[in-house]
Protein backbone atom coordinates (compact mmCIF):
# COMPACT_ATOMS: atom_id res chain seq x y z
CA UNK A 1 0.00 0.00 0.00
CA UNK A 2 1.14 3.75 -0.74
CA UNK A 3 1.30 6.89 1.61
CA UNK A 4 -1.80 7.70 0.43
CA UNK A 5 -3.60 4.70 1.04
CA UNK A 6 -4.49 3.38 -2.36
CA UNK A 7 -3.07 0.55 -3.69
CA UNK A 8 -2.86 1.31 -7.39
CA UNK A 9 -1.75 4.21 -9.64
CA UNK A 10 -3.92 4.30 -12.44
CA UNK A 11 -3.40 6.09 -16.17
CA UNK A 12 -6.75 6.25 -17.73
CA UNK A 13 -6.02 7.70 -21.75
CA UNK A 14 -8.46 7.95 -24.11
CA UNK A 15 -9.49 11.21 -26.21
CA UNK A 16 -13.21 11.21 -24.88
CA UNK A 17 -13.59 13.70 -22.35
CA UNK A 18 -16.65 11.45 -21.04
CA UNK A 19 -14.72 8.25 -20.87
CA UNK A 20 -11.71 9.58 -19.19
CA UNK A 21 -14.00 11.07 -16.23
CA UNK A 22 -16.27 8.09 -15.84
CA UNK A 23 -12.77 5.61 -15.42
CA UNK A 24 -11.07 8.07 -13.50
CA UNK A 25 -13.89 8.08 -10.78
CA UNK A 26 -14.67 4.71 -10.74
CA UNK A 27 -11.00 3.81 -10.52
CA UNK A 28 -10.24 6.78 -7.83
CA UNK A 29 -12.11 5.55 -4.89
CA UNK A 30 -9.59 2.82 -4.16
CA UNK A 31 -6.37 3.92 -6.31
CA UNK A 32 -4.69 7.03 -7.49
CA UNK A 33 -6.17 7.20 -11.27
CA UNK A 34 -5.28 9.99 -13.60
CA UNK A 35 -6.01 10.64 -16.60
CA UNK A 36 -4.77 11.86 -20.38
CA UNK A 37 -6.45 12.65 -23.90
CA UNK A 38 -3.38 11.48 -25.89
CA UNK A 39 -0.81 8.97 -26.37
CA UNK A 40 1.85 12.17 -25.95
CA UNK A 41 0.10 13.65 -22.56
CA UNK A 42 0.12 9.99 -21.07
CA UNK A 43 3.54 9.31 -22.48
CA UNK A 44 5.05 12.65 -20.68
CA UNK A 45 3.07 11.62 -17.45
CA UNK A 46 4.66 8.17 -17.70
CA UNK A 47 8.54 9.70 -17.88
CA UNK A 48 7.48 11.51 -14.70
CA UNK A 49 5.40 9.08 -12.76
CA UNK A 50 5.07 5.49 -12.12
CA UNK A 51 1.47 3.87 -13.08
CA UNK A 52 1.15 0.15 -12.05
CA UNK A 53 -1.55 0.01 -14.56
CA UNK A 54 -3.03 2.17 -17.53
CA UNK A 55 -6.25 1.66 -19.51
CA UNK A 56 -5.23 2.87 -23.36
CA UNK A 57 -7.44 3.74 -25.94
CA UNK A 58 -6.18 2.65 -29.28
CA UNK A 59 -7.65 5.13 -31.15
CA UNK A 60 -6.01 8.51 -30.44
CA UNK A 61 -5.06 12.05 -31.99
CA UNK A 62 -1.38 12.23 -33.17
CA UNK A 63 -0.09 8.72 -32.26
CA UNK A 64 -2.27 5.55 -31.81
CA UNK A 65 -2.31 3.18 -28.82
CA UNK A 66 -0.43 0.29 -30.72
CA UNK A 67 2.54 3.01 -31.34
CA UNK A 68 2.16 4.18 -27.93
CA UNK A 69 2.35 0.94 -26.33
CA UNK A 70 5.72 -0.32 -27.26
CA UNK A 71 7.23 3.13 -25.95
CA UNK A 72 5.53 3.05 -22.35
CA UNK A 73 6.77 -0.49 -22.14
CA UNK A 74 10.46 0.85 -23.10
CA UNK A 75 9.51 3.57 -20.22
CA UNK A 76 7.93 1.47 -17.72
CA UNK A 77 8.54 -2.22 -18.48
CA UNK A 78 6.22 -2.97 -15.07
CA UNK A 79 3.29 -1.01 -15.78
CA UNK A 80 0.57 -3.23 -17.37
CA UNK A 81 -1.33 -2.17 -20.13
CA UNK A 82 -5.01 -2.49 -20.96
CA UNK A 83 -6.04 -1.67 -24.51
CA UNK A 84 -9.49 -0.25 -25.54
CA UNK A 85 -11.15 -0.17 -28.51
CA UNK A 86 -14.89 0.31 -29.95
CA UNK A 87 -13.57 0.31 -33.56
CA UNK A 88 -12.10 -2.07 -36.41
CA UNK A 89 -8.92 -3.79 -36.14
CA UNK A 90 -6.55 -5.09 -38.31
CA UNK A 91 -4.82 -8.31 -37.91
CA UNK A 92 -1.24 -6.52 -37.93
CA UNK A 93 -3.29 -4.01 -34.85
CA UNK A 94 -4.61 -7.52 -32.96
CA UNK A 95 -1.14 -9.30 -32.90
CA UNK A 96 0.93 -6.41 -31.62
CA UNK A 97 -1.99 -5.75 -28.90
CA UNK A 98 -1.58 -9.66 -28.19
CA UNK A 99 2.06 -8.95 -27.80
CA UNK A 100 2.46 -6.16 -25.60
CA UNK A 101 -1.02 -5.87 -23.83
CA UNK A 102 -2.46 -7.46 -20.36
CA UNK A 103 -5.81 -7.84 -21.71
CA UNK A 104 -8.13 -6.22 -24.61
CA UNK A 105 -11.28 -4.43 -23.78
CA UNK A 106 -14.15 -4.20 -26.47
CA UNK A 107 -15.83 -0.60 -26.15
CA UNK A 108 -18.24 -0.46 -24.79
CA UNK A 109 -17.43 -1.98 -21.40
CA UNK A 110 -18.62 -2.93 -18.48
CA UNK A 111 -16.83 -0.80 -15.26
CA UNK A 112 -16.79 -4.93 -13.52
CA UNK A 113 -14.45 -6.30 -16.25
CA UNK A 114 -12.45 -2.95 -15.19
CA UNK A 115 -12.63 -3.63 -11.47
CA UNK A 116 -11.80 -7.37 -12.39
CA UNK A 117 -8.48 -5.76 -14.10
CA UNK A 118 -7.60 -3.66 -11.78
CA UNK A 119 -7.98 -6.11 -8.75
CA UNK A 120 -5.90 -8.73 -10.87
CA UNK A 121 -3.33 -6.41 -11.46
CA UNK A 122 -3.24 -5.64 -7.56
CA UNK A 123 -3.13 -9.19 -6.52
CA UNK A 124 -0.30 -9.61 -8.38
CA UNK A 125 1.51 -6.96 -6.71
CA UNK A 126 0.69 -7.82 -3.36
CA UNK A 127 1.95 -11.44 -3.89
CA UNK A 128 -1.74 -12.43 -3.54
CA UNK A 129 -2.42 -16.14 -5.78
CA UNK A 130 -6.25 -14.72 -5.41
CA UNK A 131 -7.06 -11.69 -7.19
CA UNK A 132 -10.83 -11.55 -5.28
CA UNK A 133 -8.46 -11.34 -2.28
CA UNK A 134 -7.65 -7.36 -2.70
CA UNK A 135 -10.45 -5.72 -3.14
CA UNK A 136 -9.21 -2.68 -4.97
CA UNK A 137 -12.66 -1.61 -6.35
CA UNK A 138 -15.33 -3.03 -4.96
């Protein structure tokens, strides 16, 4: 657990305003989420922060999530990455997600298969073999 209490930091990017604020207050009851609208904003944030886990829109202004993937995990090899998309994807898009990418999430979602994430990602911080053991978002 951190000073402030919360057992995850939390990068929530994604260009909609709407999505960003819905995450970021689900996620901020029990961790520390923040939030960006681009790949560029979230990559600067990552050079000066450590996330344990960030939620990454594939679809973005300026560079795209598959682009932006490879350099957070240059960055931060720990932080775990979960991409989002509610569009098309290529094959070439699908096997570099499958490569670098804790888990895929089909827009739209629903905020348990985020709490799921998040309190897997916890467990496995905390050493716990049970992820329904830490109940980061309940």
């Amino acid at each position: 657990m951190r000073k402030d209490g919360k057992l995850l930091r939390v990068l929530v990017v994604d260009d909609e305003p709407l999505i960003r604020e819905v995450l970021c207050r689900f996620l901020d009851k029990n961790s520390s989420a923040m939030t960006a609208g681009s790949a560029e904003e979230a990559l600067e944030e990552i050079r000066t922060q450590h996330y344990d886990l960030c939620f990454l829109d594939v679809n973005l202004p300026g560079m795209n999530g598959v682009e932006a993937i490879k350099i957070i995990k240059e960055l931060s090899p720990s932080t775990k990455v979960a991409i989002m998309s509610g569009g098309y994807l290529c094959e070439d898009m699908k096997r570099q997600i499958a490569e670098g990418a804790l888990e895929f999430i089909e827009k739209p979602f629903d905020l348990s298969r985020i709490r799921e994430i998040a309190n897997r990602v916890a467990a496995a911080l905390t050493g716990k073999s049970n992820y329904e053991e830490i109940p980061v978002l309940n």
